[in-house]
Protein backbone atom coordinates (compact mmCIF):
# COMPACT_ATOMS: atom_id res chain seq x y z
CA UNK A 1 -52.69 77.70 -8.24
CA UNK A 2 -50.31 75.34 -9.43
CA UNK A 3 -49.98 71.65 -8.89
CA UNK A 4 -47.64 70.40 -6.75
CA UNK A 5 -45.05 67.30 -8.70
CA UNK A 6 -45.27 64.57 -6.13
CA UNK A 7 -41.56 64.57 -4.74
CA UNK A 8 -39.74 61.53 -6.34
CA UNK A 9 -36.37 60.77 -4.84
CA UNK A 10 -33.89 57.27 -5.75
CA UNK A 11 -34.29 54.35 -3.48
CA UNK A 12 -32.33 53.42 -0.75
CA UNK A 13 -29.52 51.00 -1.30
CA UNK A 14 -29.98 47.81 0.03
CA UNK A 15 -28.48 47.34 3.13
CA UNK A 16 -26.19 44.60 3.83
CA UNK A 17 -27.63 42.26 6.56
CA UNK A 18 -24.56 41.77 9.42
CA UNK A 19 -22.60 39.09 9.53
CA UNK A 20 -23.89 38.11 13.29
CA UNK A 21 -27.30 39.30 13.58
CA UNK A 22 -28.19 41.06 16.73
CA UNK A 23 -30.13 39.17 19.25
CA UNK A 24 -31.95 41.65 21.35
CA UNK A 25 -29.63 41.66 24.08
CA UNK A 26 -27.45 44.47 24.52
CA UNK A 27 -24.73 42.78 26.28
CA UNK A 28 -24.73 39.61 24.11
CA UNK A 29 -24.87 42.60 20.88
CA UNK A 30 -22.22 44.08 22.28
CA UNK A 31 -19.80 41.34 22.92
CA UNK A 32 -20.88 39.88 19.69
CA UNK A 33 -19.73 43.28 17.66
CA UNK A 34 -16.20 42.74 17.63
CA UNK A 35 -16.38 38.66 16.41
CA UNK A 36 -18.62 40.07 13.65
CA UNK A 37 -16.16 42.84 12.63
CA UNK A 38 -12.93 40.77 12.80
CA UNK A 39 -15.56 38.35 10.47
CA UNK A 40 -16.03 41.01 8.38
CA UNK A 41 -12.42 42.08 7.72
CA UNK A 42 -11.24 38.10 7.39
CA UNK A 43 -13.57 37.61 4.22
CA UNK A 44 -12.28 40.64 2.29
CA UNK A 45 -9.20 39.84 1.86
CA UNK A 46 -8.87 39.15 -1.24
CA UNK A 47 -8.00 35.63 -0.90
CA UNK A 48 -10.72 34.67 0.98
CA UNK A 49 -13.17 36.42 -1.35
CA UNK A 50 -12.02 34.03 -3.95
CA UNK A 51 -12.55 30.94 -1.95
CA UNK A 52 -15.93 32.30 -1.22
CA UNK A 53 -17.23 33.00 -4.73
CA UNK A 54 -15.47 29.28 -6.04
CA UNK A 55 -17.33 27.67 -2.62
CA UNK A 56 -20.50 29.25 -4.18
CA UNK A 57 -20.24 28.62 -8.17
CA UNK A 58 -18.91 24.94 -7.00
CA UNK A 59 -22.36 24.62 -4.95
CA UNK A 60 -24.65 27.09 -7.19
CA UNK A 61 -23.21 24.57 -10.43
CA UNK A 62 -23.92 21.28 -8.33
CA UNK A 63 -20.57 20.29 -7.76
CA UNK A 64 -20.92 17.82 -5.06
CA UNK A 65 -23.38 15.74 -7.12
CA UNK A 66 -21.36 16.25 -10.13
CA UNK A 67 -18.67 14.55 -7.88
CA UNK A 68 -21.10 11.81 -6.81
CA UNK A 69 -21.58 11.19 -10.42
CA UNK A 70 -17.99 10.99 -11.55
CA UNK A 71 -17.22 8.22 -8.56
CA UNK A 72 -19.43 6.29 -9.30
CA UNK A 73 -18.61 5.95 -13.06
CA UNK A 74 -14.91 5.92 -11.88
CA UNK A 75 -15.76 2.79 -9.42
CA UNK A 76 -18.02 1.44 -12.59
CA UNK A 77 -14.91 1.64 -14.55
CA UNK A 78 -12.76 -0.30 -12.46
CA UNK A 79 -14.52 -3.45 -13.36
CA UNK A 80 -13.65 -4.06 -17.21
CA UNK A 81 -9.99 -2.81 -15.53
CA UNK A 82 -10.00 -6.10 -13.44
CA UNK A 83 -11.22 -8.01 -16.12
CA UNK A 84 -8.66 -7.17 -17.86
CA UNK A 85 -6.33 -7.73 -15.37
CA UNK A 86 -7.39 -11.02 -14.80
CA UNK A 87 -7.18 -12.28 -18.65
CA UNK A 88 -3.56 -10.88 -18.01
CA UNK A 89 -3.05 -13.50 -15.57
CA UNK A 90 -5.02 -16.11 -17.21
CA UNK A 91 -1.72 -16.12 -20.23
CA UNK A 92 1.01 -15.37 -17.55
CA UNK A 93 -0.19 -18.84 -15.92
CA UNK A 94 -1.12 -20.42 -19.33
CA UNK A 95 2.47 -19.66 -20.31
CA UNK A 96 4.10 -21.10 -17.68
CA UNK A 97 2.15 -24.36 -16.17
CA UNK A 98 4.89 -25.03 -13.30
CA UNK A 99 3.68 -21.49 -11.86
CA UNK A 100 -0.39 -22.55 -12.69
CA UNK A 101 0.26 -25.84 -10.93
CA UNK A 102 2.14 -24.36 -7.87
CA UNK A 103 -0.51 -21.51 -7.35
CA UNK A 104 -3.20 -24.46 -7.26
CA UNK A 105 -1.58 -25.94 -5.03
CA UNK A 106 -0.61 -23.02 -2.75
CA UNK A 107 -4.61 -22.40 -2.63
CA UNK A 108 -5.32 -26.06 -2.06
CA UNK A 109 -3.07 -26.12 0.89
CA UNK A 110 -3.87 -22.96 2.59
CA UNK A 111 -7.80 -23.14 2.70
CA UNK A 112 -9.30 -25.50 5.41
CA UNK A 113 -12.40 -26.06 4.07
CA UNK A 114 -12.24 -28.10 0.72
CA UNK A 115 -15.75 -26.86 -1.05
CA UNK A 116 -14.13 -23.27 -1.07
CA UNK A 117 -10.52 -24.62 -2.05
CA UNK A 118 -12.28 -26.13 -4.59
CA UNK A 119 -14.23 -23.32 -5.93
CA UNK A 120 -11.00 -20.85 -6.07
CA UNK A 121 -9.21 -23.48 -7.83
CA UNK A 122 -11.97 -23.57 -10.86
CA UNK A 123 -11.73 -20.45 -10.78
CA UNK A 124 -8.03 -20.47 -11.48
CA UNK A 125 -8.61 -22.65 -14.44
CA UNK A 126 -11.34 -20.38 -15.99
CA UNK A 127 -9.64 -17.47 -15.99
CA UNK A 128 -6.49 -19.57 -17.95
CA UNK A 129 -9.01 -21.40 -20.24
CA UNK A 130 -11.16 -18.04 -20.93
CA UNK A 131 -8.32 -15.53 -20.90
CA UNK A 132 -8.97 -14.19 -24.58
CA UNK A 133 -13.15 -13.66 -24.36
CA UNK A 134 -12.52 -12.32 -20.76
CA UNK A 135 -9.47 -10.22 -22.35
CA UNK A 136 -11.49 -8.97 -25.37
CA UNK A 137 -14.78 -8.31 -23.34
CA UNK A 138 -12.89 -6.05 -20.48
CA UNK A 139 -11.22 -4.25 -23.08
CA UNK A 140 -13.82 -2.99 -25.10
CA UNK A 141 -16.04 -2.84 -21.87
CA UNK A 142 -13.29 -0.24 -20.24
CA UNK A 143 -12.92 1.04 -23.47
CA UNK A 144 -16.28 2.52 -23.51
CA UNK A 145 -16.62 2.89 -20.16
CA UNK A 146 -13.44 5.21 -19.68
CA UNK A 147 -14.77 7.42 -22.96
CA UNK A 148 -18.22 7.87 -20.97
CA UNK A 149 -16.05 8.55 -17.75
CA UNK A 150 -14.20 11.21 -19.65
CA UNK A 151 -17.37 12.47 -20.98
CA UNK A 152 -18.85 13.25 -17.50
CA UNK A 153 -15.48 15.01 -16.22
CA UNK A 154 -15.35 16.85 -18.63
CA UNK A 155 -18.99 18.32 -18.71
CA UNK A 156 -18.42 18.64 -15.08
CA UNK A 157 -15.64 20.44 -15.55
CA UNK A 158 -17.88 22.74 -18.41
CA UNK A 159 -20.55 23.30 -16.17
CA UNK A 160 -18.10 24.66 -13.26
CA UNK A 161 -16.02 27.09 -16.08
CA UNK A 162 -18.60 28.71 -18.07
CA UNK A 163 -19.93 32.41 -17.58
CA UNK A 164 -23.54 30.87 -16.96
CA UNK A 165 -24.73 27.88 -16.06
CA UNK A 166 -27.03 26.95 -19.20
CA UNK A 167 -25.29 25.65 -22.07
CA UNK A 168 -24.66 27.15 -25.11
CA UNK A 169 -26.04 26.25 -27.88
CA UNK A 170 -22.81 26.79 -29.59
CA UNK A 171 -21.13 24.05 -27.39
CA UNK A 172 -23.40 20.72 -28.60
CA UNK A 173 -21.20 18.82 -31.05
CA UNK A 174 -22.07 15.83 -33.01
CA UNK A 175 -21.88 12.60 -31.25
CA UNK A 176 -19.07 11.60 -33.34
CA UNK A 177 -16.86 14.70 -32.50
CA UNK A 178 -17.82 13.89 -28.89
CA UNK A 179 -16.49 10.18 -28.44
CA UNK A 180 -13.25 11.40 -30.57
CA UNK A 181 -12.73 14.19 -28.41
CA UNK A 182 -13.73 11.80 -25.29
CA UNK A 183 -11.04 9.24 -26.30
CA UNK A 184 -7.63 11.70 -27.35
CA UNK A 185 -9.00 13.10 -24.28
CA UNK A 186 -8.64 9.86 -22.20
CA UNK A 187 -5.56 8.63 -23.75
CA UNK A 188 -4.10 12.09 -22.93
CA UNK A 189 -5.04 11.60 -19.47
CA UNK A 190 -3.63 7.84 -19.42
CA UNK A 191 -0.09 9.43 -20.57
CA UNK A 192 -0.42 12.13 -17.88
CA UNK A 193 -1.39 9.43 -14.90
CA UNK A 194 1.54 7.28 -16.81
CA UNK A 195 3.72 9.72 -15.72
CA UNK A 196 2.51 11.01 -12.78
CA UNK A 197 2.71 6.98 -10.63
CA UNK A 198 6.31 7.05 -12.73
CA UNK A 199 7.68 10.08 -11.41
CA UNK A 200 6.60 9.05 -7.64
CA UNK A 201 7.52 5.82 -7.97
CA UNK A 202 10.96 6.38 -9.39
CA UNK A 203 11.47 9.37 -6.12
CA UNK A 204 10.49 7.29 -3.68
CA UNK A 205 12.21 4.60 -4.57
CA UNK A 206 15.36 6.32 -5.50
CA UNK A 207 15.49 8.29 -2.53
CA UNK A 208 16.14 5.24 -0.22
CA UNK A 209 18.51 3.64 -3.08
CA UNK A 210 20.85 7.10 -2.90
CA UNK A 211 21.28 7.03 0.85
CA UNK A 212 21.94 3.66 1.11
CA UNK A 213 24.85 3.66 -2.00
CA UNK A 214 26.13 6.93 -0.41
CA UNK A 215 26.26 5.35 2.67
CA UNK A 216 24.06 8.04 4.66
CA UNK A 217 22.12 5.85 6.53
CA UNK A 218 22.90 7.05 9.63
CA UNK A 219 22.74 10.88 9.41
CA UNK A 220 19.44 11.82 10.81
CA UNK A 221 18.90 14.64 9.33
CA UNK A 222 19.19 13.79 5.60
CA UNK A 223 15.84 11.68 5.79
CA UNK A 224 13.79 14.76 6.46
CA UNK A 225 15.82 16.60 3.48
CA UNK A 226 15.26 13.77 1.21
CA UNK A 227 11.32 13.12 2.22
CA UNK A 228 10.95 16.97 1.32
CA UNK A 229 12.39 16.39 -2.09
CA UNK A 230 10.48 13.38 -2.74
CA UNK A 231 7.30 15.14 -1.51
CA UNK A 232 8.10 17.59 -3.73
CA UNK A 233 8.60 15.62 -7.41
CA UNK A 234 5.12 13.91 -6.34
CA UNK A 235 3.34 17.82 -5.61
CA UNK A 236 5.05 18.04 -9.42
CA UNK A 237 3.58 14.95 -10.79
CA UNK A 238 0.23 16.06 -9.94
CA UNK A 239 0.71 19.71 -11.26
CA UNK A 240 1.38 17.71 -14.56
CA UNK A 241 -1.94 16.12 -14.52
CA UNK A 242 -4.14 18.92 -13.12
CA UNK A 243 -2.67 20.71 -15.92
CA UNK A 244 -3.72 18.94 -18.36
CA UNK A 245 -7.14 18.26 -17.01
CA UNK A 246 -7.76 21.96 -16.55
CA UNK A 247 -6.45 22.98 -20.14
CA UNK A 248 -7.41 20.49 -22.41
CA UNK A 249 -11.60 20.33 -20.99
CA UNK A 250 -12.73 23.37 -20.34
CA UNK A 251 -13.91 24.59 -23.92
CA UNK A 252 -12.71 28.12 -23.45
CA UNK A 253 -9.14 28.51 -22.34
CA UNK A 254 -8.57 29.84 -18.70
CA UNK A 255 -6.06 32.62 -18.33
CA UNK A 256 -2.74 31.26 -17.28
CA UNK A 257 -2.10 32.89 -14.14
CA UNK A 258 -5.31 31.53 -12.48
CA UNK A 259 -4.58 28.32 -14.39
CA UNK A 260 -1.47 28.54 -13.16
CA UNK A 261 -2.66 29.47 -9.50
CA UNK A 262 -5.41 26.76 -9.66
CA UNK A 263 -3.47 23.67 -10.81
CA UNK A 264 -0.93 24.06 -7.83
CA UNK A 265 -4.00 24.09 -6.13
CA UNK A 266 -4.73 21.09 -7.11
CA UNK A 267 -1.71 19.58 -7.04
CA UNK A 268 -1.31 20.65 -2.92
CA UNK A 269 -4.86 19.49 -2.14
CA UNK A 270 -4.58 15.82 -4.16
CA UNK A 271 -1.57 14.84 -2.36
CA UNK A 272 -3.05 16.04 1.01
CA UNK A 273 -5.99 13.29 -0.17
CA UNK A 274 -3.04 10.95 -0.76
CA UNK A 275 -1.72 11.77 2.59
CA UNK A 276 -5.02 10.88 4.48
CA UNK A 277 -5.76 7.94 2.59
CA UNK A 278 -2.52 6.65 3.48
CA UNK A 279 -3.03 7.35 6.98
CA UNK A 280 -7.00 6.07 7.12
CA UNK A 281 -6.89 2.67 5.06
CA UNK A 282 -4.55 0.53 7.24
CA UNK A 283 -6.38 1.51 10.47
CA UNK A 284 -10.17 1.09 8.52
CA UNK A 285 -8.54 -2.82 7.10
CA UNK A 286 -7.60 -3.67 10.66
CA UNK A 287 -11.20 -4.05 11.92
CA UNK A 288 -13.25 -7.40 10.63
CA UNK A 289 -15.60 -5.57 8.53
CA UNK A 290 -12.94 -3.06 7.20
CA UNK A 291 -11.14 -5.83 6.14
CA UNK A 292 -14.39 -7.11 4.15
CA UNK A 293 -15.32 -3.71 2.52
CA UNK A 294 -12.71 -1.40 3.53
CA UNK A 295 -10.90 -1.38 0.07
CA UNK A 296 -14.05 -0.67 -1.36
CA UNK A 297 -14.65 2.23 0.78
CA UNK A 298 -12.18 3.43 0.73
CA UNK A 299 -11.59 3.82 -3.07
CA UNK A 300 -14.80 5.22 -3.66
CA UNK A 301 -13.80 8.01 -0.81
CA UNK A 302 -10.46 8.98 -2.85
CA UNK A 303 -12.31 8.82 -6.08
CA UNK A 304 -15.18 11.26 -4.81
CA UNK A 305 -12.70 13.40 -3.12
CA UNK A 306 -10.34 13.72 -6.06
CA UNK A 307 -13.49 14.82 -8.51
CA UNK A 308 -14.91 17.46 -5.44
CA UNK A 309 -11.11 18.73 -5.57
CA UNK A 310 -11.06 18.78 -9.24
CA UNK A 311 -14.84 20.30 -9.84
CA UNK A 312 -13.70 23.16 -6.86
CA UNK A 313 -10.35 23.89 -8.43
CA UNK A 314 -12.16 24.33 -11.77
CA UNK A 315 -14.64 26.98 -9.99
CA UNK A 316 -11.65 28.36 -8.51
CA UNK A 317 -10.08 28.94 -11.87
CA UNK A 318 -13.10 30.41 -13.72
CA UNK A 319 -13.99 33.15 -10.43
CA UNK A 320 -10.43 34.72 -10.46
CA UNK A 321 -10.42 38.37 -10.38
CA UNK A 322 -7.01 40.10 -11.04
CA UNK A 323 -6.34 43.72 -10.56
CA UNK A 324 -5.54 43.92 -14.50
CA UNK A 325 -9.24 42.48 -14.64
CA UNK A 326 -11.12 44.66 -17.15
CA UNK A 327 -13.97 46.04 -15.97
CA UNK A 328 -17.05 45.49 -18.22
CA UNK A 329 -18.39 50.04 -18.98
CA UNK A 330 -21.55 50.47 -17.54
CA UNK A 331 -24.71 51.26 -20.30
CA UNK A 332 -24.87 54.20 -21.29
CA UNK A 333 -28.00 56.03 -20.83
CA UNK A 334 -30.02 58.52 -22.99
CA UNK A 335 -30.27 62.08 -21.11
């Protein structure tokens, strides 16, 4: 008598749990059936895939507090900017006392109450009698702050584009290779946003300029045409800048067609942002307290929406699957 080898056979395959799961109630099941299959077929296509696997490394990777980290150093960096700024003022006035005295006395004359007139005017005269130690302090102040704010974009940026989430140890680099890097990095980015505000500035302003010298003014139809074109030179200006934010950080080189692909991405998405901020501020500065903190809010808004668009574009880059794709050869296994 000979023993019997126990019967071993190969698991099951996991199933795939549906879309819609079934409630228990065969008419609700069966009215549910076809929502779940036209579900089904919506997320494969291929385009939707994609989406779905850069919603999921953007939220596996922490992207949203990634974002909340970069606004609120963007927001922190704003202040050495101002300081700046106002030293800037402080030897425009200095320069020219006739303006100094007729801005004192354009704030003495327009506030009521004489303890606050007062206060803005000293104020006037500090920022003209302290103009160099403010200047000096903002600029080394936004100087390290922007190198620190470039820092944290472009880790964020890291974290969203590498094959795994830990970090290499082949990607630490002495601290001195990583401010140097941070500040051609930000002076890069300076140029880019340089050129970005010049190219929409110069379209919008020299769309209204042509019309009028061609005398067009009245042809209705031309303002659409020209709005498109304009629209388009700004959707340009930010493809420059995604561009370079998506080539020059990531430490290993996307491929170009999803780079490509991405940064228009980008581009569309950040001048939707523009679009809504446009839109939003005016009606959130028309209420009391918008006018008190509305600016603020809404700055930090476009600043956490611009790095959750940036952070998602960069997870949108890295998950790109092309039909030229490779695909990595199973193990071989020893018979």
């Amino acid at each position: 008598m000979t023993d019997k080898q126990p019967h071993t056979s190969a698991p099951p395959p996991p199933q795939k749990k549906p879309l819609i799961p079934e409630t228990g109630h065969p008419r609700i099941d069966r009215f549910m059936a076809p929502i779940s299959h036209l579900v089904s077929r919506f997320q494969s296509i291929p385009a939707v895939m994609h989406f779905i696997r850069a919603g999921e490394r953007f939220n596996d990777r922490l992207g949203s507090q990634f974002g909340a980290a970069i606004t609120y150093f963007s927001f922190l960096s704003l202040i050495p900017i101002l300081m700046v700024s106002f030293a800037a003022v402080g030897f425009v006035l200095a320069s020219q006392p006739d303006l100094l005295t007729s801005l004192i006395n354009k704030i003495v004359n327009s506030i009521s109450d004489p303890m606050l007139a007062n206060t803005l005017k000293n104020t006037v005269n500090t920022a003209v009698q302290q103009r160099t130690t403010v200047g000096v302090t903002g600029l080394l102040l936004a100087l390290y702050s922007g190198i620190s704010w470039m820092g944290n974009l472009r880790e964020a940026i890291r974290a969203q584009s590498r094959d795994v989430w830990e970090r290499n140890p082949q990607d630490s680099e002495k601290i001195y290779h990583k401010y140097t890097r941070d500040f051609i990095s930000l002076t890069g980015l300076v140029f880019a946003l340089i050129i970005t505000l010049s190219l929409t500035s110069i379209a919008g302003s020299a769309q209204a300029a042509i019309v009028h010298a061609l005398g067009l003014d009245t042809i209705a139809w031309l303002r659409p045409v020209m709005t498109i074109i304009a629209l388009t030179i700004s959707v340009l200006a930010n493809y420059l800048l995604f561009l370079w934010i998506f080539w020059i950080l990531p430490r290993h080189k996307p491929r170009k067609k999803a780079l490509f692909r991405g940064t228009l991405l980008a581009a569309g998405g950040f001048e939707v942002i523009k679009f809504i901020m446009t839109l939003t501020l005016p009606k959130l500065a028309s209420s009391p307290s918008g006018a008190a903190f509305g600016s603020v809010l809404g700055l930090m808004a476009f600043f956490y929406f611009f790095a959750r668009l940036t952070l998602f574009c960069a997870a949108w880059i890295a998950t790109a699957k092309y039909q030229d794709d490779e695909e990595p050869s199973p193990p071989s296994s020893d018979t």
